[in-house]
Each structure stands twice: as C-alpha cells, then as structure tokens.
C-alpha atoms as a PDB file:
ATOM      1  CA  UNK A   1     120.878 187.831  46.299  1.00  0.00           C
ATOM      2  CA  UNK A   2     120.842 188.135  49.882  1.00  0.00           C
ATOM      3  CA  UNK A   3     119.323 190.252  52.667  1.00  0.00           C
ATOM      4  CA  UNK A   4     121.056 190.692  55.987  1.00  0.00           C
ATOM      5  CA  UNK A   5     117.218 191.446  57.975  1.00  0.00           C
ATOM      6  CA  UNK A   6     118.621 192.452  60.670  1.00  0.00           C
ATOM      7  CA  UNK A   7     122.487 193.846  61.207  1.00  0.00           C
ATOM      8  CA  UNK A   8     123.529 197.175  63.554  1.00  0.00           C
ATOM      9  CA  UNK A   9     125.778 198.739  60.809  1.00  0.00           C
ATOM     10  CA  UNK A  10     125.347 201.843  63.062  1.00  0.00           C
ATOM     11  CA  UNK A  11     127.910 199.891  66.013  1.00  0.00           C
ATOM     12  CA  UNK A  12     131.167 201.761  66.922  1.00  0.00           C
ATOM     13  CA  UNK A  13     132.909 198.728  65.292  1.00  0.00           C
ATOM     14  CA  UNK A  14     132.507 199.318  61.775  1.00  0.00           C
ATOM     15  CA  UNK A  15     133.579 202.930  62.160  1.00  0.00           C
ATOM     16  CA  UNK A  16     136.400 202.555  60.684  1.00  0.00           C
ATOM     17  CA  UNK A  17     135.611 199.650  57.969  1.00  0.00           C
ATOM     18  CA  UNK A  18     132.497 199.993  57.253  1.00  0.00           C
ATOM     19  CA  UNK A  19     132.842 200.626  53.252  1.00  0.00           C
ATOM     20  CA  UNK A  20     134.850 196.856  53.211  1.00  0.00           C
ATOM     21  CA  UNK A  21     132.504 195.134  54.944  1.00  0.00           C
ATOM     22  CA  UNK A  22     129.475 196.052  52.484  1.00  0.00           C
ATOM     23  CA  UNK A  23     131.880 195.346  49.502  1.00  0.00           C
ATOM     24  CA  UNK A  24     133.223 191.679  50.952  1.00  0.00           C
ATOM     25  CA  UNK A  25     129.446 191.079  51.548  1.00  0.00           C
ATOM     26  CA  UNK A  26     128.668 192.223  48.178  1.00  0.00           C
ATOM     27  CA  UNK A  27     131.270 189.997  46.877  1.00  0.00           C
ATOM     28  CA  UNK A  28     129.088 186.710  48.275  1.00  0.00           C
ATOM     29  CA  UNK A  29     125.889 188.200  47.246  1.00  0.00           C
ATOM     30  CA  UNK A  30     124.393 189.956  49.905  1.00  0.00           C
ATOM     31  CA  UNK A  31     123.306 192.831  48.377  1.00  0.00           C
ATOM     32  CA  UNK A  32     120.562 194.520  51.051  1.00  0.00           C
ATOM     33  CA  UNK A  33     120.750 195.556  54.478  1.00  0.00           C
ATOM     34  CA  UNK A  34     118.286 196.425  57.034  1.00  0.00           C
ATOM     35  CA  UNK A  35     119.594 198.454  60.519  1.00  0.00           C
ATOM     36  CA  UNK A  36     117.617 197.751  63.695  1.00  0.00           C
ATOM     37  CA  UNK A  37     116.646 200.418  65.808  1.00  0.00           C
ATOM     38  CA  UNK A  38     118.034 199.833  69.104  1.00  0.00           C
ATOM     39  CA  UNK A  39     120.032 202.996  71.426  1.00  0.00           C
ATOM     40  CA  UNK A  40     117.924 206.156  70.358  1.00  0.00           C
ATOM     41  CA  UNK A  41     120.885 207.905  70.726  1.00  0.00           C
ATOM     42  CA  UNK A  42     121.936 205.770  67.374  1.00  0.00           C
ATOM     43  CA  UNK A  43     119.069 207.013  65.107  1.00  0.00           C
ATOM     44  CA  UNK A  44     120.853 209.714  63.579  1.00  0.00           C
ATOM     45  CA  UNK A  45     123.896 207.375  62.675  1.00  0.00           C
ATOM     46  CA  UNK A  46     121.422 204.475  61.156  1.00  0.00           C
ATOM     47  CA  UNK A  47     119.577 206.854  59.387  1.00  0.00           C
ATOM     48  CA  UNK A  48     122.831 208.612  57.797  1.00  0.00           C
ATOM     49  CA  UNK A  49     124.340 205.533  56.834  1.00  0.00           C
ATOM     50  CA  UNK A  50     120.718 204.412  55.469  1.00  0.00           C
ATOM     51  CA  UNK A  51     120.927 207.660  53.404  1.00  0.00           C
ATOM     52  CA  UNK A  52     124.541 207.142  52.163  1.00  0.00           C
ATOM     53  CA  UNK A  53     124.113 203.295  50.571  1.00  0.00           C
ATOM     54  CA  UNK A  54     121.245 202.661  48.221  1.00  0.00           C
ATOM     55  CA  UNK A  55     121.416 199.572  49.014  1.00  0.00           C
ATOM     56  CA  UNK A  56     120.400 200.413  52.988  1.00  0.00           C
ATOM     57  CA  UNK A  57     117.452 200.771  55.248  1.00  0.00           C
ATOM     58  CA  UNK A  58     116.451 201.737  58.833  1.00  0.00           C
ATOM     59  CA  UNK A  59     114.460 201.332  61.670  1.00  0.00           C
ATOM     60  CA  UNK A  60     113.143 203.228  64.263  1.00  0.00           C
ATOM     61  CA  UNK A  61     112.862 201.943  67.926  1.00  0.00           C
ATOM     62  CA  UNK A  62     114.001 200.905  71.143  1.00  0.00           C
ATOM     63  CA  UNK A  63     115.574 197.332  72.468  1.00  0.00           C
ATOM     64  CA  UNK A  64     113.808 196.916  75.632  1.00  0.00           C
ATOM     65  CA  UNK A  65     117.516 197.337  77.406  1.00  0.00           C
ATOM     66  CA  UNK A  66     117.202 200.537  76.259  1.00  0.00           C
ATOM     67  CA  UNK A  67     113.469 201.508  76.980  1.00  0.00           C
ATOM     68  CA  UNK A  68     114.339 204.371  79.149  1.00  0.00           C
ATOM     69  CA  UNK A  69     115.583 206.470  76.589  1.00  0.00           C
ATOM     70  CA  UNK A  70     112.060 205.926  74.740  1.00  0.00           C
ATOM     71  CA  UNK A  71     111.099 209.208  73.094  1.00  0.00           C
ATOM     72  CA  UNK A  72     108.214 208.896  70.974  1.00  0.00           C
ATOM     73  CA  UNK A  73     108.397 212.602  69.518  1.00  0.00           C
ATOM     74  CA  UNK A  74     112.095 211.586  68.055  1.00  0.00           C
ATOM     75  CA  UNK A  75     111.440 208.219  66.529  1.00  0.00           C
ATOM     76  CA  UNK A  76     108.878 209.915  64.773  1.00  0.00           C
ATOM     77  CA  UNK A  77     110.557 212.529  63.652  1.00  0.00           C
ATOM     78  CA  UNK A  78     112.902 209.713  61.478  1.00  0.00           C
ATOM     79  CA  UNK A  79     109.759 207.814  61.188  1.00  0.00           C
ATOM     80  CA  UNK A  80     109.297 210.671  58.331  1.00  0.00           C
ATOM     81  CA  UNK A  81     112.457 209.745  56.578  1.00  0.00           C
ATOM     82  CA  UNK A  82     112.642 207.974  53.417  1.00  0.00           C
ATOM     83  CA  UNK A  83     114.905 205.076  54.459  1.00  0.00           C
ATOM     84  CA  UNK A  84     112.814 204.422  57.220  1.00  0.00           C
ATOM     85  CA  UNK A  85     111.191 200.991  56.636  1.00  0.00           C
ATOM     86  CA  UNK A  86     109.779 199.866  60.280  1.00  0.00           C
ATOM     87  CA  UNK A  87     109.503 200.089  63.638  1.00  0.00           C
ATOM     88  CA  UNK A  88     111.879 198.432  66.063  1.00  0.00           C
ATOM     89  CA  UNK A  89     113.523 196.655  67.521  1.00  0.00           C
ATOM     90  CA  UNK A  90     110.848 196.376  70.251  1.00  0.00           C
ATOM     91  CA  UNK A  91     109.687 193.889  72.532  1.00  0.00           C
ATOM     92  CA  UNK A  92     110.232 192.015  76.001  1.00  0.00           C
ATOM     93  CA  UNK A  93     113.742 190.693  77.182  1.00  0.00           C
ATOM     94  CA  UNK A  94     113.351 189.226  80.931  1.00  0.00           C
ATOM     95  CA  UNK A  95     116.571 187.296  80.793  1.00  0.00           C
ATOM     96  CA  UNK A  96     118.334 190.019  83.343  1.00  0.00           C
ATOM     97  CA  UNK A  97     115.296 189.213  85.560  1.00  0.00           C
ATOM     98  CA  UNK A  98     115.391 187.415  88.338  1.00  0.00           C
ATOM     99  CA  UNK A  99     112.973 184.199  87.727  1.00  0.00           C
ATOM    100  CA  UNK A 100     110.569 184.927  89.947  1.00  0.00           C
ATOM    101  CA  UNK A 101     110.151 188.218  89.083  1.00  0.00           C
ATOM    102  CA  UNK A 102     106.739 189.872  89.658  1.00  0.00           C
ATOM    103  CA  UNK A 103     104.372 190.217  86.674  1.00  0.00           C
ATOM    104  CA  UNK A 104     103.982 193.761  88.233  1.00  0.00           C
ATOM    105  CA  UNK A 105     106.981 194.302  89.042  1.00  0.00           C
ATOM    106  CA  UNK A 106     108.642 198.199  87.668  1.00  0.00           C
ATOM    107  CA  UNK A 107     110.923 196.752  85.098  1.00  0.00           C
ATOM    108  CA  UNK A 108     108.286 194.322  83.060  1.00  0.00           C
ATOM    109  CA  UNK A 109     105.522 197.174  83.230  1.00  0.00           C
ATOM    110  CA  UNK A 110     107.891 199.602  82.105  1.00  0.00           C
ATOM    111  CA  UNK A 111     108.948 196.956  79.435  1.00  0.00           C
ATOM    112  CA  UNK A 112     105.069 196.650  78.314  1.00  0.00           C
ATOM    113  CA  UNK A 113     104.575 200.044  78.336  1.00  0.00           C
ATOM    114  CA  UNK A 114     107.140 200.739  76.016  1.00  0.00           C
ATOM    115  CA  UNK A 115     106.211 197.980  73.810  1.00  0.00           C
ATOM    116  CA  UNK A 116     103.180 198.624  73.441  1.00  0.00           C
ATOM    117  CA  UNK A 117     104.083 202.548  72.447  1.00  0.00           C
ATOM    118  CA  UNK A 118     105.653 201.099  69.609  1.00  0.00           C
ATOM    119  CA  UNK A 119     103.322 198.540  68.591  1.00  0.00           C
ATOM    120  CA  UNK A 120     101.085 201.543  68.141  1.00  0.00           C
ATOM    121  CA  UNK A 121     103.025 203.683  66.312  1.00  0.00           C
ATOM    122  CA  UNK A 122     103.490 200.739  63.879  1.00  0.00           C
ATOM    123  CA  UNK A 123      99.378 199.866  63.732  1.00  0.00           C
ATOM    124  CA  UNK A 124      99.501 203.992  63.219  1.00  0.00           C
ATOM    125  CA  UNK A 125     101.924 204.452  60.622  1.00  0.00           C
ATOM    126  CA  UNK A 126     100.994 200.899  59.200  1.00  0.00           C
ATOM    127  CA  UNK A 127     104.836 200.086  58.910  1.00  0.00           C
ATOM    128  CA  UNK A 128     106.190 196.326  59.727  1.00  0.00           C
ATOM    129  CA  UNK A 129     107.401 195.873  63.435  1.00  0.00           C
ATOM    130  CA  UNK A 130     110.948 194.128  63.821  1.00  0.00           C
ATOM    131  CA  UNK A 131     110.516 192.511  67.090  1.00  0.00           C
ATOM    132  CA  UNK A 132     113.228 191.181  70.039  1.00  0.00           C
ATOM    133  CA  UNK A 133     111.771 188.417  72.617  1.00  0.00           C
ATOM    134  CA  UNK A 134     113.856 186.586  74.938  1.00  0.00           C
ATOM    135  CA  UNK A 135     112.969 184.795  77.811  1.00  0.00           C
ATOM    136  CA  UNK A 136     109.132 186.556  77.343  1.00  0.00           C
ATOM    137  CA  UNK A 137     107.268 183.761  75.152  1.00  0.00           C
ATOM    138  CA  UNK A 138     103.885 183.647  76.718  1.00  0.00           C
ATOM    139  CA  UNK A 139     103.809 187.319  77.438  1.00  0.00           C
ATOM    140  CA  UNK A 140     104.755 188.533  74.127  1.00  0.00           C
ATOM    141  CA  UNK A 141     102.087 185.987  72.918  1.00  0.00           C
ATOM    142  CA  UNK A 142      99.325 187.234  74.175  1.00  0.00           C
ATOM    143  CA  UNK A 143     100.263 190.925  73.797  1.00  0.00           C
ATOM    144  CA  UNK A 144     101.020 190.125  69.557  1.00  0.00           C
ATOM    145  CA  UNK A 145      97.973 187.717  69.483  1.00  0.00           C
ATOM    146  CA  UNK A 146      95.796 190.700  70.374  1.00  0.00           C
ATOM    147  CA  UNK A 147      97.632 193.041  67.971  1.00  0.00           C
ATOM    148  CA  UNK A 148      97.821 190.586  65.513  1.00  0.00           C
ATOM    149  CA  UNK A 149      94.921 192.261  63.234  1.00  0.00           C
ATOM    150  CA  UNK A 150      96.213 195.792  63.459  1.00  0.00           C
ATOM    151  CA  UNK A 151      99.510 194.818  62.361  1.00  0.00           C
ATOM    152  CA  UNK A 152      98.700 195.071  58.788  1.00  0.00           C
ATOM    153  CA  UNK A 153     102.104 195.713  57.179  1.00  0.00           C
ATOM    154  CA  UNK A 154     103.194 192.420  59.391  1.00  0.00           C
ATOM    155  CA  UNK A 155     106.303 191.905  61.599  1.00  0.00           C
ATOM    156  CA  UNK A 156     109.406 189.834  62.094  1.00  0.00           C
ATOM    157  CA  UNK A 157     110.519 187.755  65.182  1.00  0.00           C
ATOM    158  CA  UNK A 158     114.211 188.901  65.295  1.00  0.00           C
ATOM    159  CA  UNK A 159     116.440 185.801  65.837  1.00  0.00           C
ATOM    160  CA  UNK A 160     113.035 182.974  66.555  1.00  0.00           C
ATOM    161  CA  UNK A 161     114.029 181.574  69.681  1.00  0.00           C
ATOM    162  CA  UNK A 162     111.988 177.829  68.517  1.00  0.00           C
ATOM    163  CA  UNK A 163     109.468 178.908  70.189  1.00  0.00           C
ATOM    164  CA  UNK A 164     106.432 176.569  69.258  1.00  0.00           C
ATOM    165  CA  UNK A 165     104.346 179.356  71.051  1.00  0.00           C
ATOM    166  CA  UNK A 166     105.477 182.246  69.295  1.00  0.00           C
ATOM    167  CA  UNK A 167     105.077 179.954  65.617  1.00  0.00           C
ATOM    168  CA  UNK A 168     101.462 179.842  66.171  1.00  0.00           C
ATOM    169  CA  UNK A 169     101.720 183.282  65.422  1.00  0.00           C
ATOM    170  CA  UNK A 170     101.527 182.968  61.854  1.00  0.00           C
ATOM    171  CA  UNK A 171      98.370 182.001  62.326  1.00  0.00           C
ATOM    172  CA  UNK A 172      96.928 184.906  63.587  1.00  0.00           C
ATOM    173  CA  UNK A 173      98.514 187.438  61.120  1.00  0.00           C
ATOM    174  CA  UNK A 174     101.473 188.503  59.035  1.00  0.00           C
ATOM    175  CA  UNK A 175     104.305 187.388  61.119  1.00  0.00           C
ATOM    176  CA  UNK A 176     107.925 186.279  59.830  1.00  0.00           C
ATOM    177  CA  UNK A 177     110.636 184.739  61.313  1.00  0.00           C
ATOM    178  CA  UNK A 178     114.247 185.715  61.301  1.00  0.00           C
ATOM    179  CA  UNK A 179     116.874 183.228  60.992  1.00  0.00           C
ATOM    180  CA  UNK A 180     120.331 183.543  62.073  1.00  0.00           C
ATOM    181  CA  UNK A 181     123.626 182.388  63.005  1.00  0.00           C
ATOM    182  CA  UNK A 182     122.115 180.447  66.125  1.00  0.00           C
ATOM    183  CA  UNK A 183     121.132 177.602  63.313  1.00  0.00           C
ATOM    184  CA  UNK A 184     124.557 177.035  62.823  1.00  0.00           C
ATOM    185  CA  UNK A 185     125.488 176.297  66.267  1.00  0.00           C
ATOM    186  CA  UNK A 186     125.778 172.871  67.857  1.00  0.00           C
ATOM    187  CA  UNK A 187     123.571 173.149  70.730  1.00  0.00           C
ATOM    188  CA  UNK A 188     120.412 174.669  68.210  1.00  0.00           C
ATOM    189  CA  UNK A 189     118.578 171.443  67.856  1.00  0.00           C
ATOM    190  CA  UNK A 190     115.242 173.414  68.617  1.00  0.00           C
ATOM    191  CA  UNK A 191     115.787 175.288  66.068  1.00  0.00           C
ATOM    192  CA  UNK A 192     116.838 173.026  63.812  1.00  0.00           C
ATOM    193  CA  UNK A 193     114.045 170.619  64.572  1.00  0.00           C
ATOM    194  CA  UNK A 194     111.221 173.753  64.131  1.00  0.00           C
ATOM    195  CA  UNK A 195     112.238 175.463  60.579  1.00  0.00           C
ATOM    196  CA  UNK A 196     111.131 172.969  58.871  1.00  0.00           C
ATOM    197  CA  UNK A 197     107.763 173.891  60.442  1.00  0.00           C
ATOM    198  CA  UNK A 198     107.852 178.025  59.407  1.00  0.00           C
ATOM    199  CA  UNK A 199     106.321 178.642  56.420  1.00  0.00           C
ATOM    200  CA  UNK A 200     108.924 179.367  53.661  1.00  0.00           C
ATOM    201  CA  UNK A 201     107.131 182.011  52.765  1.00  0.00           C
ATOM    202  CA  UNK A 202     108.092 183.252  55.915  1.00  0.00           C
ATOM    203  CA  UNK A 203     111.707 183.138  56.690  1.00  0.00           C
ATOM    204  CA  UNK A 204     113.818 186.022  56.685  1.00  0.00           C
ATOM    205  CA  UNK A 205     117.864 185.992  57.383  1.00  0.00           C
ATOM    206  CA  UNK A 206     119.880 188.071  59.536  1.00  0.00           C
ATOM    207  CA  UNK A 207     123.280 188.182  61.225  1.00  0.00           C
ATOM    208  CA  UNK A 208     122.156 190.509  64.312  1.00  0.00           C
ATOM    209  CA  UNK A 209     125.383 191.612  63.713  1.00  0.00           C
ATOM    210  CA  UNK A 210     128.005 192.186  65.405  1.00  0.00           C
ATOM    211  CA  UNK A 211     126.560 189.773  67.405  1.00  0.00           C
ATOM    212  CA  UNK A 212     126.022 185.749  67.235  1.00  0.00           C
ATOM    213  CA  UNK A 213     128.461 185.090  64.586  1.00  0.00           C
ATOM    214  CA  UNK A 214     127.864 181.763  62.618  1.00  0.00           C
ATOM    215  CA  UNK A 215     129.905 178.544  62.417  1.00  0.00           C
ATOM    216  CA  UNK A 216     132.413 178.572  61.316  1.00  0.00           C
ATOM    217  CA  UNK A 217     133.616 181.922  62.380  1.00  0.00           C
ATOM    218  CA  UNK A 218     132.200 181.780  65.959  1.00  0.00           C
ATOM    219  CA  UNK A 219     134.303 183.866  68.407  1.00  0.00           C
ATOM    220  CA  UNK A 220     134.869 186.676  65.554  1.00  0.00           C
ATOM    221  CA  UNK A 221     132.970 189.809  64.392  1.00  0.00           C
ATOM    222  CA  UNK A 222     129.952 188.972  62.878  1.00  0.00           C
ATOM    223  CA  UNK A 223     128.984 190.712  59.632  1.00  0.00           C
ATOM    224  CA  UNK A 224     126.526 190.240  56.670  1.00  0.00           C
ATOM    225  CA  UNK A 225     128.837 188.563  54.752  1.00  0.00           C
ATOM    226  CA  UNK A 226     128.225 185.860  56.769  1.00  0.00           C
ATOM    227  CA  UNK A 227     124.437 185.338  56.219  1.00  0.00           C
ATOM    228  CA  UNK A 228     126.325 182.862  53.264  1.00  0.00           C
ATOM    229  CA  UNK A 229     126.612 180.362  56.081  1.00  0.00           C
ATOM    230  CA  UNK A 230     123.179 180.793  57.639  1.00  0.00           C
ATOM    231  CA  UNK A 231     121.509 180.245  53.943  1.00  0.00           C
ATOM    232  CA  UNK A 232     123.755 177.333  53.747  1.00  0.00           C
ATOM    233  CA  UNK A 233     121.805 175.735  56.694  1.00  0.00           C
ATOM    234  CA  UNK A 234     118.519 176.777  55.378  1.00  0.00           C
ATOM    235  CA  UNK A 235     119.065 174.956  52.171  1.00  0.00           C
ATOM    236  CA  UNK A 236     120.561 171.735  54.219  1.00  0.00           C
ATOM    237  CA  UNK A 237     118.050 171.504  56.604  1.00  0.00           C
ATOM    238  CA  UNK A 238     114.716 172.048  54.236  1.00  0.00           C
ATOM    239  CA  UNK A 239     116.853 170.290  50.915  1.00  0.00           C
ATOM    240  CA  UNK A 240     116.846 173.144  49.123  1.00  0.00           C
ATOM    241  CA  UNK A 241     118.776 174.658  47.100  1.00  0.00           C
ATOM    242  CA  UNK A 242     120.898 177.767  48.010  1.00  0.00           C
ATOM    243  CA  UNK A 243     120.378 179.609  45.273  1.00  0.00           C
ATOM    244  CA  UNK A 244     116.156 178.942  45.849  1.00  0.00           C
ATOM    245  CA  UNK A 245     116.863 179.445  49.856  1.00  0.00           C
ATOM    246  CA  UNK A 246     118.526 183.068  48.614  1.00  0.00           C
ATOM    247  CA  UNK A 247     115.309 183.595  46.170  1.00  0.00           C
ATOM    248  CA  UNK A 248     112.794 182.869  48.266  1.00  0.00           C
ATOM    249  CA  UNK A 249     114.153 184.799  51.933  1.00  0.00           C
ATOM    250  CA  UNK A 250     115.038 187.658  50.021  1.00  0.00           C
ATOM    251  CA  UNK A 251     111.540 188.197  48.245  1.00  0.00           C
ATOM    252  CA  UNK A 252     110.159 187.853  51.614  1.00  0.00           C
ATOM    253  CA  UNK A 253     112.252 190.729  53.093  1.00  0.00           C
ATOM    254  CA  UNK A 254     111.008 192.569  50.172  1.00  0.00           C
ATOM    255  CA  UNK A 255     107.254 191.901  50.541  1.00  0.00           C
ATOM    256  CA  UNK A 256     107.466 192.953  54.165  1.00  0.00           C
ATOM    257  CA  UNK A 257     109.677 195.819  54.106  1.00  0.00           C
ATOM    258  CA  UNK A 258     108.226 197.250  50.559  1.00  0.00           C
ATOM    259  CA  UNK A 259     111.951 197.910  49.428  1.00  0.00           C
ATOM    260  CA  UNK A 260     115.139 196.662  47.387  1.00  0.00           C
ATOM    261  CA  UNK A 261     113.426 196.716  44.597  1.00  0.00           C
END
C-alpha cells in the first residue's frame, strides 16, 4: 500500500476523470489520499470529494499565494468535518520576491501573519500541520523551532527542499518529511544526497499533484499513480526494498494523520 501525502484531487483537471485516476492508482497500490488545503475557495470541493471516497482525506488551509483569501471563521467551520485530518498547506514562499526584499516588507509580514494563524489553529485543535516552504529556510526555522513543542499531533514539510536547516527539525519535535517526484529528477542531487539522513520513520510520499510529475513521465499530468516511481527511488537510494519502502511511508502517514486504518 501506498499513500499519495499530498495530491490536489480538488484541481479543475480531474473534473472530468477523476473516478479513473483513483482506480489506475488503485491498480499500482496506492490506496490513500490526502488533499491539501490550498485556494479557500476549494474547501467545499476537497471536502466533498473527501466525503465521497473512503479512501480520502482533507485539509484545511491556505498556500501562502493565496493568504489573502485567509478566513479563519471558514476553515474552521470544515475544521469540524469528519474527513478533515490537518491544517494546511501553510507556510512561507518568497520565491516571487525580489531578493532583497525587506524582512518588513507588506508581503512577508502578511505571509507570517497568516502562518502563524494557522499554526495556531493547529496547536488549538491539536491536528498535524502540512506545511509549504520555498525559498524561506531560516525564517520558517525559527518560526517552527519555537512552535515545535505545541505542535503535538506533528507536521509534514511538503516536498523537503534538502534543506539541512529545516532537517534539524526533527530534532525539536514531531516533524516529517514529504518526498516527491523532485527525487526522481536529474538535477536533485541534494536531495538525493540528504534522505539517507531523514529518519525512516519519518518519510512520507506525495505527488503534489498535478504538479512535479516524476521521471519518467515528466512534462505530463502528475497523479498518485505515480508515487510508484517516487517509492522506487526511496527503495534505490536507502537499499530497501519497495515493498518495506511502501510499509514503512505508509504507516507513517497513518501515525500522523490518525487515519486509513
């Protein structure tokens, strides 16, 4: 069995195809399926697909592109829902930014602040966060370093950037690390070089589909099918075997998101 972490069933491109795409997944073994909160406009879509699949679970939250539709009042309303496993996806994403960008400038306070309104609702509802960092390391650091004992029912880093940073935060508290298609690319020696280094207790896989689709399908529509060829790096990189790379990621998903049973 495998667990797609992290895939936005809720996009406008599996409207139509949707029903396949679980059942060619199923076909390979991927059998659960967690939904990212990202648009707030797309809870109500995650959470009725959640409700349709057995098999399927949801978010709540807001990708830090998105932070300025941030309404705390609605994500807790789905907060309440059954499929609801988390909060997220939430974090910092500077990589629009210019470089020098002020510390204090509108955009990364407004990114904090939003953040942090999450991070709280998670340490209040003592759910697991699912969070998105890119181009933020040392800021994200320090903000999940101090959070770090509050988080109680843990976290993920959504697609770990190889951070040797954001790694030291399994020291300081329950934090996974999601692996996806980027480990199959060429130019992913960082990654390559630092999984051996995560705890394998520790590891989660994801697609982030639609998005980074793995060798060798690069260039098409990703979809959780596809988390076959990220557990197929796993296993050749640590010299495992798949069907113990399989095992052990998806028990972690379980332990952190207290479902598929």
């Amino acid at each position: 069995m495998i667990i797609d972490t992290h895939c936005h069933l809720d996009s406008k491109c599996y409207d139509v195809d949707l029903p396949k795409i679980l059942s060619d997944a199923a076909d390979l073994g991927v059998l659960g399926f967690v939904i990212p909160g990202a648009d707030i406009n797309d809870l109500p879509k995650a959470a009725t697909i959640a409700n349709a699949y057995e098999n399927i679970y949801f978010a709540v939250g807001v990708h830090p592109y998105d932070k300025d539709g941030f309404d705390e009042a609605l994500l807790r309303k789905f907060e309440n829902d059954k499929k609801c496993v988390a909060i997220g996806e939430c974090g910092l994403d500077y990589f629009r930014l210019p470089k020098d960008e002020d510390e204090k400038s509108r955009e990364k306070l407004e990114q904090k602040r939003v953040f942090l309104a999450q991070l709280d609702l998670a340490v209040e509802l003592k759910k697991p966060v699912i969070l998105h960092i890119r181009d933020a390391n040392e800021d994200s650091f320090n903000i999940l370093k101090e959070y770090a004992p509050k988080l109680s029912a843990g976290a993920v880093l959504h697609c770990y950037n190889a951070s040797p940073l954001l790694l030291q935060l399994a020291e300081f508290g329950n934090f996974y690390f999601g692996i996806g298609g980027v480990l199959t690319f060429k130019n992913a020696k960082s990654l390559v070089e630092i999984l051996p280094k995560i705890p394998t207790d520790r590891i989660l896989i994801e697609t982030d589909a639609p998005y980074l689709t793995p060798e060798p399908n690069r260039g098409k529509r990703n979809e959780p099918a596809f988390t076959v060829f990220v557990a197929k790096k796993i296993a050749e990189i640590l010299n495992l075997e798949f069907d113990d790379v399989c095992e052990i990621t998806s028990n972690n998903a379980k332990r952190l998101f207290g479902c598929f049973a």
